[in-house]
C-alpha atoms as a PDB file:
ATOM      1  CA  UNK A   1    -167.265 -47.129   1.729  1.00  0.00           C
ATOM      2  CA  UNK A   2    -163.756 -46.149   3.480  1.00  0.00           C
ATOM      3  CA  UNK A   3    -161.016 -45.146   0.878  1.00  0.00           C
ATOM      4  CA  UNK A   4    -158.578 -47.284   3.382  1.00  0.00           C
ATOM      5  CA  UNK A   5    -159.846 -50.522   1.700  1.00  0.00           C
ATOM      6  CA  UNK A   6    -158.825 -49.864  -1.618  1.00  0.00           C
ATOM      7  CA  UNK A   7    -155.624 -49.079  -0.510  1.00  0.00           C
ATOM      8  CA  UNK A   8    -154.833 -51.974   1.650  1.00  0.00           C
ATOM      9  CA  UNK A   9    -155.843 -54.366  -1.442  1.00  0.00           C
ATOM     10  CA  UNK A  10    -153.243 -52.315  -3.199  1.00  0.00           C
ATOM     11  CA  UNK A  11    -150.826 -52.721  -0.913  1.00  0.00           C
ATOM     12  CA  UNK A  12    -151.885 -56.392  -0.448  1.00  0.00           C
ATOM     13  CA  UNK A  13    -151.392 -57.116  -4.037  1.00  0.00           C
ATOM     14  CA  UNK A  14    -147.855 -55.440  -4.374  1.00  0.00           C
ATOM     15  CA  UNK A  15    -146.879 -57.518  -1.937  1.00  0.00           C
ATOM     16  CA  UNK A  16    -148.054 -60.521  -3.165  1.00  0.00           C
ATOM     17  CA  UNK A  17    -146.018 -58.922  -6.689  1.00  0.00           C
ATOM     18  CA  UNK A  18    -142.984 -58.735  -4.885  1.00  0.00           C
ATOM     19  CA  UNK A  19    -143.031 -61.969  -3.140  1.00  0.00           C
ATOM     20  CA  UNK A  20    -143.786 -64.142  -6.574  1.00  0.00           C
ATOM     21  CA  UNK A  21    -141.133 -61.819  -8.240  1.00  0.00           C
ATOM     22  CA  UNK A  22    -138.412 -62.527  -4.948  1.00  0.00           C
ATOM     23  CA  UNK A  23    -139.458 -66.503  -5.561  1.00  0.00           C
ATOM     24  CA  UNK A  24    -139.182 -66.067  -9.476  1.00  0.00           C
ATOM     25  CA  UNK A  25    -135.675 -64.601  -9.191  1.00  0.00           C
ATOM     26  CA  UNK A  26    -134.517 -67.552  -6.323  1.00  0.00           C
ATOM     27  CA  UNK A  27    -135.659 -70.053  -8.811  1.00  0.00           C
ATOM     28  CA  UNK A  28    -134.101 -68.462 -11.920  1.00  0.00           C
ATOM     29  CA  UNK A  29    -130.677 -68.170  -9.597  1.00  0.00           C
ATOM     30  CA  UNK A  30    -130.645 -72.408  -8.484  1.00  0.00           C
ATOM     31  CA  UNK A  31    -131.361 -72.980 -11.815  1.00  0.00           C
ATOM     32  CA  UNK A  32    -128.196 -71.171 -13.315  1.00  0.00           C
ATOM     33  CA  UNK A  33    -126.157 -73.154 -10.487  1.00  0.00           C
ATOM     34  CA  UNK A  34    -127.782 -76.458 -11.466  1.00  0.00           C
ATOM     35  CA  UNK A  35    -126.945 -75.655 -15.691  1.00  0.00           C
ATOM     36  CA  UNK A  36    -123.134 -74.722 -14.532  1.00  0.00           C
ATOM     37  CA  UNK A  37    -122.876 -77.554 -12.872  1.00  0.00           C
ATOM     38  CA  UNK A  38    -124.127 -79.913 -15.802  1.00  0.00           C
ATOM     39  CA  UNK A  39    -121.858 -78.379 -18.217  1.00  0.00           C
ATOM     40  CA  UNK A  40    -119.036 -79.112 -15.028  1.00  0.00           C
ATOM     41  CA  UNK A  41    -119.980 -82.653 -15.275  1.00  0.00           C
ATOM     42  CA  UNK A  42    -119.766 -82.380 -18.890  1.00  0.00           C
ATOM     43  CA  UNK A  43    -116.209 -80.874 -19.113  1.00  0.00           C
ATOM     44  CA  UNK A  44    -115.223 -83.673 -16.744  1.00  0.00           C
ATOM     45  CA  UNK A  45    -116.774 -86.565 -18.643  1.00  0.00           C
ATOM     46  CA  UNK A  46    -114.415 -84.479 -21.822  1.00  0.00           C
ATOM     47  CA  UNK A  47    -111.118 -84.455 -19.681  1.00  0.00           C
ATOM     48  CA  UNK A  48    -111.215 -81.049 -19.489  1.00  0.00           C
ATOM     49  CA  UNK A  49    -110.657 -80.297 -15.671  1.00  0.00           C
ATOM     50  CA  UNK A  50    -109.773 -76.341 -15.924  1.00  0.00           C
ATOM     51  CA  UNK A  51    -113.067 -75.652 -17.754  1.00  0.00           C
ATOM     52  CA  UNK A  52    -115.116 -77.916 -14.997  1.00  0.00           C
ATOM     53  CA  UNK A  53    -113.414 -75.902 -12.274  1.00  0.00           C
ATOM     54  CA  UNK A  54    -114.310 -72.149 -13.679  1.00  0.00           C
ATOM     55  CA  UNK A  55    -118.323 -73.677 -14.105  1.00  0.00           C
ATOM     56  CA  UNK A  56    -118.073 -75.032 -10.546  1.00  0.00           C
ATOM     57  CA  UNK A  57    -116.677 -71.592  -9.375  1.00  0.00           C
ATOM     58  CA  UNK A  58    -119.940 -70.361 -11.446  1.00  0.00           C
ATOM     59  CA  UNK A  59    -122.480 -72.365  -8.991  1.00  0.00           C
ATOM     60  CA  UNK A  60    -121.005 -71.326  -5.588  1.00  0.00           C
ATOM     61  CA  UNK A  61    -121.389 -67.377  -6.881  1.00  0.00           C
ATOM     62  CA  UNK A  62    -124.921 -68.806  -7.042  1.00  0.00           C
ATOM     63  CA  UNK A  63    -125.421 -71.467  -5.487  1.00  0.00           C
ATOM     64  CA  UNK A  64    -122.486 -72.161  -2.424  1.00  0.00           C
ATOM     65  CA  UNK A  65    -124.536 -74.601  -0.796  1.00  0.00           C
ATOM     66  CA  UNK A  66    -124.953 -77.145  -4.042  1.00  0.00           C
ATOM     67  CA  UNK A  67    -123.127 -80.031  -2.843  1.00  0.00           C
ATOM     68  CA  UNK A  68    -122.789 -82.085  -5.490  1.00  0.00           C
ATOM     69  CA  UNK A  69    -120.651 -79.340  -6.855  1.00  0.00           C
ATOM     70  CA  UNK A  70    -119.008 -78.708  -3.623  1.00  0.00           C
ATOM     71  CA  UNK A  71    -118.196 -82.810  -3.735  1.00  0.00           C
ATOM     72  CA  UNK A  72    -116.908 -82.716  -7.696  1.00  0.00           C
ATOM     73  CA  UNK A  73    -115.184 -78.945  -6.592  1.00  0.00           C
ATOM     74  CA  UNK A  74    -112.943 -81.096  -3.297  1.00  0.00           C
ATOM     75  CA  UNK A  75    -112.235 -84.329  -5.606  1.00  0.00           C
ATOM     76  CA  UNK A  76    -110.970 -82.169  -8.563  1.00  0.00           C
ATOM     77  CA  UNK A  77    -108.580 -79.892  -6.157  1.00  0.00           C
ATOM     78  CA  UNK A  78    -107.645 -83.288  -4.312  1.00  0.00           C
ATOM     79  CA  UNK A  79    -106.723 -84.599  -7.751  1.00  0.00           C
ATOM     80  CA  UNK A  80    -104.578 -81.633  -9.251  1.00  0.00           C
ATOM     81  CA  UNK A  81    -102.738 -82.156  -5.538  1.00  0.00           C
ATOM     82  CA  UNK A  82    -104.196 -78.807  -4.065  1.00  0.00           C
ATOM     83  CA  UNK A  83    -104.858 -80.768  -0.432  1.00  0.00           C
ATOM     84  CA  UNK A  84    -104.797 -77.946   1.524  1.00  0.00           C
ATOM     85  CA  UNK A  85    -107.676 -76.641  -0.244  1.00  0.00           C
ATOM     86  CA  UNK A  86    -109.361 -79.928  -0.999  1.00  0.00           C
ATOM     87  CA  UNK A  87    -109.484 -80.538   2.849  1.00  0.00           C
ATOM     88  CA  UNK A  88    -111.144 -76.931   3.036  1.00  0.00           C
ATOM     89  CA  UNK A  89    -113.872 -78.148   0.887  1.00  0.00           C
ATOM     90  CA  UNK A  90    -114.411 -81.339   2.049  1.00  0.00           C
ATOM     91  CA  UNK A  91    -114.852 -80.179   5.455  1.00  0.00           C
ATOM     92  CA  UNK A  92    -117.619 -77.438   3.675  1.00  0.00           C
ATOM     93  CA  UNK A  93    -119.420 -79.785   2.351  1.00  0.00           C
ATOM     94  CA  UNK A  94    -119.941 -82.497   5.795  1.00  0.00           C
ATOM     95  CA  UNK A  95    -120.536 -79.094   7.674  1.00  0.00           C
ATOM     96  CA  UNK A  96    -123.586 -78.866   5.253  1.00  0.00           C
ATOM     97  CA  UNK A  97    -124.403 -82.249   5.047  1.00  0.00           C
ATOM     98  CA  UNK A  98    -123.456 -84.504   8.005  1.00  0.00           C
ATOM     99  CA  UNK A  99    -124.745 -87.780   6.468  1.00  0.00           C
ATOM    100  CA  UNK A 100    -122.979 -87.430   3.285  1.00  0.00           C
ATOM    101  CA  UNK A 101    -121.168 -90.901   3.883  1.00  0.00           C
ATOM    102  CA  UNK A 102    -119.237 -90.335   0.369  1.00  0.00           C
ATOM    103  CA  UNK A 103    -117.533 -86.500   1.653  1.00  0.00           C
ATOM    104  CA  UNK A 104    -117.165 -88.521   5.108  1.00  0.00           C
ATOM    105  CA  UNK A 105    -115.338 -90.986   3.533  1.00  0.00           C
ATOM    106  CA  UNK A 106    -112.956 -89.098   1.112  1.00  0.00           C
ATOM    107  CA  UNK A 107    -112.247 -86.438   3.870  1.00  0.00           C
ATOM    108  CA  UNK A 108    -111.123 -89.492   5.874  1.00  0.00           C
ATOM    109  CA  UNK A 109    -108.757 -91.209   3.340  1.00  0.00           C
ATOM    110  CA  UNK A 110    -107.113 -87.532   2.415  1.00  0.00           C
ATOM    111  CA  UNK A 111    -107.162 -86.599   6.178  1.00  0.00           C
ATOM    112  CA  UNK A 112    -104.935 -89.998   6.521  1.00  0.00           C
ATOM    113  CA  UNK A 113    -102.360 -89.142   3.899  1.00  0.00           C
ATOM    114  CA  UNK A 114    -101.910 -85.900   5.246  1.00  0.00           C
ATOM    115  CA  UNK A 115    -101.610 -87.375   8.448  1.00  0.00           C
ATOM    116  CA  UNK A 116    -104.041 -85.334  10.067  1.00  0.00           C
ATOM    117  CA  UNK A 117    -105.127 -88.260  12.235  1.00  0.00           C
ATOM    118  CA  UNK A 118    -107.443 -85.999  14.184  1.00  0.00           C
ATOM    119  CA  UNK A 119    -109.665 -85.090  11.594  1.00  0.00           C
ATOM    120  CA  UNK A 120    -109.517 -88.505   9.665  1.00  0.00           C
ATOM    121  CA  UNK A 121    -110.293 -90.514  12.816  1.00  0.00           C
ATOM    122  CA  UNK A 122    -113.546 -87.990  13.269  1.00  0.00           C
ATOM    123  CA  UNK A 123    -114.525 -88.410   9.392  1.00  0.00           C
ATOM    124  CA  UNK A 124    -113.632 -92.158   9.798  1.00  0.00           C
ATOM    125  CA  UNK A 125    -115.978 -92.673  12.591  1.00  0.00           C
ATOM    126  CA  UNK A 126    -118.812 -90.806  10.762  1.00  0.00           C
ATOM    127  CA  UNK A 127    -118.227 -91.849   7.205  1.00  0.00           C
ATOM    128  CA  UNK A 128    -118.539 -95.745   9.282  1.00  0.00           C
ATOM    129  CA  UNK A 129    -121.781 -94.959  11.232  1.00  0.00           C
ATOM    130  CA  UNK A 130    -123.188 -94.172   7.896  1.00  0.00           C
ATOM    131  CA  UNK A 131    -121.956 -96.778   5.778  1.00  0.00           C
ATOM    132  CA  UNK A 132    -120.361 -99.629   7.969  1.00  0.00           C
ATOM    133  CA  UNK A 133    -120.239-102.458   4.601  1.00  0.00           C
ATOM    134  CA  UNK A 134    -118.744 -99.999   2.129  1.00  0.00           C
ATOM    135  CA  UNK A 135    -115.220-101.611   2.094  1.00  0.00           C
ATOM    136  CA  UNK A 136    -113.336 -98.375   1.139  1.00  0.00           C
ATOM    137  CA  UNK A 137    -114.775 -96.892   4.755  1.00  0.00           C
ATOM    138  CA  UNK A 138    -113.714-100.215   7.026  1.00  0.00           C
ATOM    139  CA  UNK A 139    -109.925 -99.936   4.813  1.00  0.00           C
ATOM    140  CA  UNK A 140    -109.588 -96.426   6.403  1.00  0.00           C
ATOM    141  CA  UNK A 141    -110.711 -97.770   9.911  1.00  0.00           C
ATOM    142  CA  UNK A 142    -108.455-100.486   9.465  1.00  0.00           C
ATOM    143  CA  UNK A 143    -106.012 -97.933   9.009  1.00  0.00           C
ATOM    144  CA  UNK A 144    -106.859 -95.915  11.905  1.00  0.00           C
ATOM    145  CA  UNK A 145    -107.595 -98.649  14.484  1.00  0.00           C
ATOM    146  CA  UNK A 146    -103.912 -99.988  13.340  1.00  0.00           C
ATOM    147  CA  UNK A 147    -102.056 -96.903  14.360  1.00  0.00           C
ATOM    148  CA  UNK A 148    -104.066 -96.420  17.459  1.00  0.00           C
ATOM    149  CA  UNK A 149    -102.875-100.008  18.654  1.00  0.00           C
ATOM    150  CA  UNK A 150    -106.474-101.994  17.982  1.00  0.00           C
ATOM    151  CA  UNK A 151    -104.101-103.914  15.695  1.00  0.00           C
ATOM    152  CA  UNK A 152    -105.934-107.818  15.433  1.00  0.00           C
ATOM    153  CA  UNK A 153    -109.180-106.537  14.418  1.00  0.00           C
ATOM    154  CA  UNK A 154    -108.089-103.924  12.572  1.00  0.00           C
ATOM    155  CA  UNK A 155    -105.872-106.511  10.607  1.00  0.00           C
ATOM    156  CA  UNK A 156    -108.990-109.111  10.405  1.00  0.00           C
ATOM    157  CA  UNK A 157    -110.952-105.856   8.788  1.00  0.00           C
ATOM    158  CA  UNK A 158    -107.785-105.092   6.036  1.00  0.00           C
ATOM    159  CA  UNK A 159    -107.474-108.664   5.478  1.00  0.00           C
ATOM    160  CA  UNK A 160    -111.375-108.773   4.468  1.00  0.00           C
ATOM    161  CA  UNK A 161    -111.569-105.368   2.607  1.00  0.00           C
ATOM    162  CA  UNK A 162    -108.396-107.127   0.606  1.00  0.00           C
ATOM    163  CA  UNK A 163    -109.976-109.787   0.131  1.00  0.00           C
ATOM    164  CA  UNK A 164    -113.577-108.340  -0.960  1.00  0.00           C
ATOM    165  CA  UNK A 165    -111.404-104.992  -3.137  1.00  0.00           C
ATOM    166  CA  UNK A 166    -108.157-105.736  -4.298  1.00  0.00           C
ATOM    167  CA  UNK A 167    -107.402-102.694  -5.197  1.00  0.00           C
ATOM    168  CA  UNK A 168    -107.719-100.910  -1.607  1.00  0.00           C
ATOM    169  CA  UNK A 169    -104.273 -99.580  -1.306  1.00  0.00           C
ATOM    170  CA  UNK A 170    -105.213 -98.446   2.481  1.00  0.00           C
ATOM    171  CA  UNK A 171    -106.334-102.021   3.291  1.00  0.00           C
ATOM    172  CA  UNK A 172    -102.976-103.083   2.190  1.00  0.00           C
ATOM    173  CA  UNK A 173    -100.349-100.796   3.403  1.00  0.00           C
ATOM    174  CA  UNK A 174    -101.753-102.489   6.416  1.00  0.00           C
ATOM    175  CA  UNK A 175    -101.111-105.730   5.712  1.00  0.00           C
ATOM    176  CA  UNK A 176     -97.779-104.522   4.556  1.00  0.00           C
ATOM    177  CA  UNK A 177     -97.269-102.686   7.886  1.00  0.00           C
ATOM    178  CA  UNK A 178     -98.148-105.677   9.964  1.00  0.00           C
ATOM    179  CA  UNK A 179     -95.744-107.693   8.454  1.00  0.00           C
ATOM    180  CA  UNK A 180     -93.151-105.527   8.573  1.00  0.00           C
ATOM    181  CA  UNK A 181     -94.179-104.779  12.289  1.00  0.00           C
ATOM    182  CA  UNK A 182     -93.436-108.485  12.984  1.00  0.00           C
ATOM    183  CA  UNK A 183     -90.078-108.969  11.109  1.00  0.00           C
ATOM    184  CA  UNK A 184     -91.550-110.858   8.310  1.00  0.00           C
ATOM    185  CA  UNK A 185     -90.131-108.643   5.511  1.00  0.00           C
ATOM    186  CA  UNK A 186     -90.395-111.621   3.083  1.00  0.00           C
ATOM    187  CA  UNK A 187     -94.358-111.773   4.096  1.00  0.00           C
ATOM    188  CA  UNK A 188     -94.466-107.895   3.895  1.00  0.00           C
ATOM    189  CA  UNK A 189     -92.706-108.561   0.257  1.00  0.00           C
ATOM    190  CA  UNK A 190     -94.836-111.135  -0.665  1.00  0.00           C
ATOM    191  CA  UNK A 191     -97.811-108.452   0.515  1.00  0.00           C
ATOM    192  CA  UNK A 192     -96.515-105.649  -1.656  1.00  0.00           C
ATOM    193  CA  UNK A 193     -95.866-107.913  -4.860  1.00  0.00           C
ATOM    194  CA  UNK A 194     -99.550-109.348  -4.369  1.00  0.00           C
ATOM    195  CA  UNK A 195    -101.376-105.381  -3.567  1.00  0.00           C
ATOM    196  CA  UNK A 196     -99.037-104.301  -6.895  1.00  0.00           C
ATOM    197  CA  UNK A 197    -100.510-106.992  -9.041  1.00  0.00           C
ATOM    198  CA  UNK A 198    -103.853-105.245  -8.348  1.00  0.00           C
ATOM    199  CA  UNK A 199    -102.485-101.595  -8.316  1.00  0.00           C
ATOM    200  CA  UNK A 200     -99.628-101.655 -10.635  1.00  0.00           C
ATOM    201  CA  UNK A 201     -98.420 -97.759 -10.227  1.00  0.00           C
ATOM    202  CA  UNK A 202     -99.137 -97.138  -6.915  1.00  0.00           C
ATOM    203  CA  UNK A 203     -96.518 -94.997  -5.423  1.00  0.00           C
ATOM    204  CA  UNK A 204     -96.610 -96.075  -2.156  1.00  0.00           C
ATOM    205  CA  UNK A 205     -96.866 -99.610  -2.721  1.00  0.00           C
ATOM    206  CA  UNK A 206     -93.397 -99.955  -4.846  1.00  0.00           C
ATOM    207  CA  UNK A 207     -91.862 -97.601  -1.885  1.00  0.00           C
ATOM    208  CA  UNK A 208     -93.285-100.365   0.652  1.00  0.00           C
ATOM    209  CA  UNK A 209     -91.916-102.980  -1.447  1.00  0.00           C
ATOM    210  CA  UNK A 210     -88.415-101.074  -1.550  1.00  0.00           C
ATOM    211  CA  UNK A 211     -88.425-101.104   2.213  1.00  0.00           C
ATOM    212  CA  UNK A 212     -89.644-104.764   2.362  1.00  0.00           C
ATOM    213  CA  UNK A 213     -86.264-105.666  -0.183  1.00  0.00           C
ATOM    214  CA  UNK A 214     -84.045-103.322   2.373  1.00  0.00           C
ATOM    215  CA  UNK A 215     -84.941-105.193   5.358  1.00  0.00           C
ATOM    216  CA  UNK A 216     -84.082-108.065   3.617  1.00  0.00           C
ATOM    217  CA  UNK A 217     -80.907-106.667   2.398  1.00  0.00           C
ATOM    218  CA  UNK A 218     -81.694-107.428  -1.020  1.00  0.00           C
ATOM    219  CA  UNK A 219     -79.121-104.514  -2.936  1.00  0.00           C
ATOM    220  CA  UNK A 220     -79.816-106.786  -6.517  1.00  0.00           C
ATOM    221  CA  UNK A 221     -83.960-106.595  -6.031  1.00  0.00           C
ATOM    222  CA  UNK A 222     -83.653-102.818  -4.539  1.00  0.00           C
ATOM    223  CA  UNK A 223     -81.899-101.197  -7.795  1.00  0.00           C
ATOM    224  CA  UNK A 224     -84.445-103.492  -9.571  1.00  0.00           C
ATOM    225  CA  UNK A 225     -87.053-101.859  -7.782  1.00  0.00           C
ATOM    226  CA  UNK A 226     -85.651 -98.455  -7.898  1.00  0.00           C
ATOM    227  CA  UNK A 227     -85.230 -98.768 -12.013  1.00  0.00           C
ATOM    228  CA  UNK A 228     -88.747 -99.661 -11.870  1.00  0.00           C
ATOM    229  CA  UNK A 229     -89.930 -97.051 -10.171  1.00  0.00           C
ATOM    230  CA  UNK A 230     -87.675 -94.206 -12.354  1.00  0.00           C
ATOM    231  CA  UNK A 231     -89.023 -95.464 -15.008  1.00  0.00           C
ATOM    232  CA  UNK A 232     -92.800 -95.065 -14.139  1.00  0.00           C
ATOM    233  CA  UNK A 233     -92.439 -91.851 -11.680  1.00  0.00           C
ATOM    234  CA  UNK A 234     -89.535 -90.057 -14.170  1.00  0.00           C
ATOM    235  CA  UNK A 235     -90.495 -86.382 -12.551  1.00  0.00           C
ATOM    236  CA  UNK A 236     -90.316 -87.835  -8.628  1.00  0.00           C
ATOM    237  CA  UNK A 237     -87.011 -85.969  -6.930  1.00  0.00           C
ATOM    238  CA  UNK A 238     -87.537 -88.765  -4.221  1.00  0.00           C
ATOM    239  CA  UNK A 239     -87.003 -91.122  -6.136  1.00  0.00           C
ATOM    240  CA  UNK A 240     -84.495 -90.298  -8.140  1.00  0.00           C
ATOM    241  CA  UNK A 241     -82.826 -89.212  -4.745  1.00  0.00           C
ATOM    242  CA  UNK A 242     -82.905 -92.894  -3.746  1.00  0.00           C
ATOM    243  CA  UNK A 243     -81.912 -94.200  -6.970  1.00  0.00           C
ATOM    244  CA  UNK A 244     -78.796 -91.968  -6.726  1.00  0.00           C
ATOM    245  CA  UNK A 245     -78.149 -93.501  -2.900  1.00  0.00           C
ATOM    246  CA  UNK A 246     -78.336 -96.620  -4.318  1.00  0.00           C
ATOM    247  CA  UNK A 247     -75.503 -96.338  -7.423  1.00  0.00           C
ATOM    248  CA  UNK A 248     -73.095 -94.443  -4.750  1.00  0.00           C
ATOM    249  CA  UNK A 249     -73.362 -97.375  -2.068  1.00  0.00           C
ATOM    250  CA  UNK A 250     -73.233 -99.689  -5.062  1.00  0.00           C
ATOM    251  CA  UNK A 251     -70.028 -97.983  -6.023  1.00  0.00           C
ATOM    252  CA  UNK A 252     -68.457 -97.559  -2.668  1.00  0.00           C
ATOM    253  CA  UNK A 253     -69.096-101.216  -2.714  1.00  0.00           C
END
């Protein structure tokens, strides 16, 4: 019997070892991602958005291709208004995951209010191959195909995402825009007051309507508007800025 064969099971066999031990220690590693993530969630579901953020931190020192984290990781840096870093994250996560029609999507929309029009009109595109019926992808299209000059059927689409959601704030800052684009600041008014009904404290809406009221030359409905606004955005400078404007012309008046 050769003494070679006794050693080559050996060997055999501490591979084998090592390999189970190698797999073993992978699966132990995804699993600590996947528990920091669900106590992530969990802080989130609590309104507790620093402790989510240190778990999520957790699962890419494990884990940095677990997307759902990556997703919930963008959205919460998006929301404290870190959007350079959001964007950086977002554009992680559809480098991993092409098809992910929800990143696609909310890469688009912040890509838009950063005006980054590159990158949102890529996003756009994708986020629309993917999902072309999910009404918050055809309000950022709209969007897009407006400023690019595809302005009747990008209209027809904002009109119908308003129609279908209300609430899209994109859909109607294009309606708004058209409007105003035509000289029908009482139509772009009428826009605003009807978009505001649905969104209530949307910044960007009561600015729209401000410029709506200015074009009309409406100095009784703009410090109206203005007092509004101070009232629900007390720590904006901007608007307190315009507010300011507003009392000096009022009193050089």
């Amino acid at each position: 019997m050769s003494l070679r064969a006794p050693f080559a099971r050996a060997f055999l066999v501490s591979l084998a070892l090592l390999a189970a031990t190698a797999l073993s220690a992978c699966d132990s590693k995804a699993e600590r991602a996947e528990k920091h993530y669900q106590r992530a969630v969990a802080y989130l579901a609590e309104g507790e958005p620093d402790r989510a953020t240190i778990e999520l931190r957790n699962v890419f020192r494990l884990d940095p291709t677990h997307r759902a984290a990556r997703l919930a990781y963008a959205r919460l840096l998006r929301d404290k208004g870190d959007l350079e870093q959001a964007l950086h994250h977002y554009g992680v996560l559809v480098d991993q995951d092409r098809n992910n029609a929800e990143a696609q999507r909310e890469l688009a929309e912040l890509a838009l209010s950063v005006q980054d029009f590159n990158l949102a009109a890529a996003a756009s595109r994708r986020a629309f191959e993917l999902a072309p019926q999910d009404p918050a992808v055809r309000a950022v299209k709209a969007a897009l195909d407006y400023r690019s000059g595809d302005r009747q059927a990008a209209v027809a689409m904002a009109k119908g995402v308003a129609a279908e959601t209300p609430g899209s704030i994109i859909a109607q800052m294009v309606l708004i825009a058209d409007r105003m684009s035509a000289e029908d600041a009482q139509g772009a008014l009428a826009q605003a007051d009807a978009a505001l009904a649905a969104s209530p404290t949307d910044q960007g809406l009561h600015f729209a309507r401000m410029a709506a009221l200015e074009r009309l030359g409406d100095e009784a409905g703009m410090g109206e508007e203005l007092a509004r606004m101070a009232e629900l955005f007390p720590e904006d400078e901007a608007v307190a800025r315009a507010q300011v404007r507003w009392l000096l012309a009022q009193v050089r008046f």
